[in-house]
N, C-alpha and C. Protein backbone atom coordinates (compact mmCIF):
# COMPACT_ATOMS: atom_id res chain seq x y z
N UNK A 1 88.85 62.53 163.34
CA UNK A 1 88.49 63.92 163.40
C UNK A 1 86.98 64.03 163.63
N UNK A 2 86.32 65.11 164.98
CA UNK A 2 85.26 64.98 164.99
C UNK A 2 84.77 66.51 164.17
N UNK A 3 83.79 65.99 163.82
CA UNK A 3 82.82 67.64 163.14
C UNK A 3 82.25 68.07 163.55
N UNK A 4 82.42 69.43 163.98
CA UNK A 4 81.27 69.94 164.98
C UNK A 4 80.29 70.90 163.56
N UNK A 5 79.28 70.79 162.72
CA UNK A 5 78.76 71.59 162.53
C UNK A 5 78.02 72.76 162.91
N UNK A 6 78.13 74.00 162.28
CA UNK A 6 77.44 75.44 162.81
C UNK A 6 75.74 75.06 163.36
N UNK A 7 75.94 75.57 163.66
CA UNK A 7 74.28 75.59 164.07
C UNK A 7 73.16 76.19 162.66
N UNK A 8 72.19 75.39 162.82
CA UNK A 8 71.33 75.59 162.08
C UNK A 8 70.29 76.11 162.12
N UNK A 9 69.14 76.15 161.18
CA UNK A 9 68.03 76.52 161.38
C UNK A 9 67.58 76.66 159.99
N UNK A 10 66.28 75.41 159.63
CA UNK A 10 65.72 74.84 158.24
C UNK A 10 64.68 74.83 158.29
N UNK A 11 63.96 74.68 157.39
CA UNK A 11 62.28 74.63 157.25
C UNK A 11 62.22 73.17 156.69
N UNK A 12 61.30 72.45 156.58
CA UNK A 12 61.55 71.22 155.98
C UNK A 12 60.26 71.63 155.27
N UNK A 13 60.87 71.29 153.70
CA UNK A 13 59.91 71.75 152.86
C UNK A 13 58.88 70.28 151.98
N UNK A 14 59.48 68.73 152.46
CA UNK A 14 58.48 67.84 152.21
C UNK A 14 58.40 67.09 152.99
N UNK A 15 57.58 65.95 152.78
CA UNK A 15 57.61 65.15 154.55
C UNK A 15 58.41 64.48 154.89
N UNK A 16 58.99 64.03 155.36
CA UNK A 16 60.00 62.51 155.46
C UNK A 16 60.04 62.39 157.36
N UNK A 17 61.32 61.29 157.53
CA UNK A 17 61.33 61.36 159.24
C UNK A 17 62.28 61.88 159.01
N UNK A 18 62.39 61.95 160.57
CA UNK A 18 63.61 63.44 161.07
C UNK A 18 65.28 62.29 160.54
N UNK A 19 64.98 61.22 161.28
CA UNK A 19 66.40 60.57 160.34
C UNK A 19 66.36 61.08 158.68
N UNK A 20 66.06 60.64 158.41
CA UNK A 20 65.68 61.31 156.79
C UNK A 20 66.07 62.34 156.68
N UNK A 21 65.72 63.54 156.79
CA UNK A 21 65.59 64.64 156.78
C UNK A 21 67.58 64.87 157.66
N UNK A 22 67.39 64.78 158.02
CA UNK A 22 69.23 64.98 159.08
C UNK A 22 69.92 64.18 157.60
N UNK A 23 69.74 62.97 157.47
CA UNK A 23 70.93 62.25 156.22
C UNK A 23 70.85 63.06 155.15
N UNK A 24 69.91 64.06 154.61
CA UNK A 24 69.92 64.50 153.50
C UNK A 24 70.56 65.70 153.67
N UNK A 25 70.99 66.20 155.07
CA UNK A 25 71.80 67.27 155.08
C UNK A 25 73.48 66.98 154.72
N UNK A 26 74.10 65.61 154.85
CA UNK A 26 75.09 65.31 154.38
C UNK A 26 75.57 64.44 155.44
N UNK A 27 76.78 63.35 154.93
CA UNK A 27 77.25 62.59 155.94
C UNK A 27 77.53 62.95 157.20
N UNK A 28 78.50 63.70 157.11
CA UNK A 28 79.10 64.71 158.32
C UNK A 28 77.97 65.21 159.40
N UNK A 29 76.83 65.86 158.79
CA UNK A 29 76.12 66.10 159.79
C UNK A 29 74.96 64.93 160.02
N UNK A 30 75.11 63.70 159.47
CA UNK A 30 74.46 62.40 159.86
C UNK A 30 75.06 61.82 160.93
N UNK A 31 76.62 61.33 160.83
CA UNK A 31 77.40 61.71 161.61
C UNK A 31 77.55 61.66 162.96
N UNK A 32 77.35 63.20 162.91
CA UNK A 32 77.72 64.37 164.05
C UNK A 32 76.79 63.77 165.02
N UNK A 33 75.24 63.56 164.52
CA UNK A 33 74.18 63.22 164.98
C UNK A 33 73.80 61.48 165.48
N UNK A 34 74.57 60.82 164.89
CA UNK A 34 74.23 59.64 165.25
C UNK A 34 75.90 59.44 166.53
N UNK A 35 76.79 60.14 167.13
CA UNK A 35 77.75 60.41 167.78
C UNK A 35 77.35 61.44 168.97
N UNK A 36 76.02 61.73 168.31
CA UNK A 36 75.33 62.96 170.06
C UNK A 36 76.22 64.21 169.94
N UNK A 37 77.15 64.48 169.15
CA UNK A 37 78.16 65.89 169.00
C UNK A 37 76.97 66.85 168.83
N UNK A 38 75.80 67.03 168.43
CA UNK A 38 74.37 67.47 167.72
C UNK A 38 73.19 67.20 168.82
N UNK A 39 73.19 68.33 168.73
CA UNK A 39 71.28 68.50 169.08
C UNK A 39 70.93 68.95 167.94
N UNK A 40 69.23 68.21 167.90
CA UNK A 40 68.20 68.57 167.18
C UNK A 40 67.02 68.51 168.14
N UNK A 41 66.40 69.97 167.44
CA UNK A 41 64.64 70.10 167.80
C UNK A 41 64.17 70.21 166.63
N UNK A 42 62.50 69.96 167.05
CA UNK A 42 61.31 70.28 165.60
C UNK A 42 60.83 71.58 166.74
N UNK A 43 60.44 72.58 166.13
CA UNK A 43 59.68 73.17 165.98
C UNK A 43 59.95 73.38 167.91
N UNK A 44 60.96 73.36 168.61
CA UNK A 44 61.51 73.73 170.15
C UNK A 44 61.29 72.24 171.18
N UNK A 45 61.28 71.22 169.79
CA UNK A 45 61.04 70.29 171.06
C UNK A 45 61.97 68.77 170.55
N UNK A 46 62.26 68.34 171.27
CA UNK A 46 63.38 67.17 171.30
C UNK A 46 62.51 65.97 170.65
N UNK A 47 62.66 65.38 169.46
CA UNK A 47 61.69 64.29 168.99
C UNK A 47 62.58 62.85 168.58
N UNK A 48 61.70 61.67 168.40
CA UNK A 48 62.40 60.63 168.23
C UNK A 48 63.13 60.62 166.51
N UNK A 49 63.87 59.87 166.36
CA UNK A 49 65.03 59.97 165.05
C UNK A 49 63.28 59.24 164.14
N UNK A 50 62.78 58.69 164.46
CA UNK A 50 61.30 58.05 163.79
C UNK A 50 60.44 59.21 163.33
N UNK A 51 59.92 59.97 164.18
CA UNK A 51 59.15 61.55 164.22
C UNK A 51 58.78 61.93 162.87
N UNK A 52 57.99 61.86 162.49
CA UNK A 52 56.99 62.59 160.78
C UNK A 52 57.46 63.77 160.86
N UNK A 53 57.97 64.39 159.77
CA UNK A 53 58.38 65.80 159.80
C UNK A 53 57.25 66.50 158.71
N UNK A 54 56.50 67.36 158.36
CA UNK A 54 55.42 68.35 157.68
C UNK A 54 56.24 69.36 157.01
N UNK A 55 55.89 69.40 155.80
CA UNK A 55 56.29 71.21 155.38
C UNK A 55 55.56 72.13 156.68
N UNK A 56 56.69 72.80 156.66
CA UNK A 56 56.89 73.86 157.42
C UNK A 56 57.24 73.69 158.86
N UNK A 57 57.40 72.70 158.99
CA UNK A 57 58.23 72.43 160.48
C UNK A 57 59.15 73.17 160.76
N UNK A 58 59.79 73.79 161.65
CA UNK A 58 61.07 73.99 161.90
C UNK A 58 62.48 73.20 162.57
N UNK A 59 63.39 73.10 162.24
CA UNK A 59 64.42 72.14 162.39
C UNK A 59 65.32 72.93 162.69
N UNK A 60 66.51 72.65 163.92
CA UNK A 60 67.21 73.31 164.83
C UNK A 60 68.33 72.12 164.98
N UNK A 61 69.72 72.83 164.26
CA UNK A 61 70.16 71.53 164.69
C UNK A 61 71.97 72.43 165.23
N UNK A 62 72.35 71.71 166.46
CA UNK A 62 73.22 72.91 167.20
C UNK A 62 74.24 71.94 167.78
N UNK A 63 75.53 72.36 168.29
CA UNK A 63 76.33 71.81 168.64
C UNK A 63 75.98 71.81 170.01
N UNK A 64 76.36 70.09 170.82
CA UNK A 64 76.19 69.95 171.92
C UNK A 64 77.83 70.11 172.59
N UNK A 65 78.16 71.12 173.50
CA UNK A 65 79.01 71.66 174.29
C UNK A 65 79.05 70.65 175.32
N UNK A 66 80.05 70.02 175.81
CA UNK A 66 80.42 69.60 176.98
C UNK A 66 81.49 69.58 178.03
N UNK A 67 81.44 69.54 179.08
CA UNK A 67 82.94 69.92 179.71
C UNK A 67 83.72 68.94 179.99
N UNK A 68 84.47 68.72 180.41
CA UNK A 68 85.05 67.49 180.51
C UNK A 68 86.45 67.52 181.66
């Protein structure tokens, strides 16, 4: 079964990397994300799973649609 989670939209309120920060949202949407079912941006822009995240970043994380 795949998971498509809702679309998001978070503030990241301490520092960590964006992997980090995605696993602490829960397996499922670790997941979703390491399977490409997920887009993520910081702050409108596409960054590496490595990427320093800051309080107050913004984090965007959305289902990737495909046709098939």
């Amino acid at each position: 079964m795949t998971v498509y989670p809702k679309p998001l939209k978070l503030i990241v309120e301490k520092p960590s990397i964006l992997r980090e920060f995605i696993a602490g949202l829960g397996e499922e949407t670790l997941y979703a994300y390491d399977r490409r079912v997920v887009g993520v941006s910081v702050n409108g822009r596409r960054l590496w799973d490595s990427a320093r995240l800051e309080p107050g970043d913004r984090v965007t994380i959305y289902p990737v649609i495909t046709g098939g």
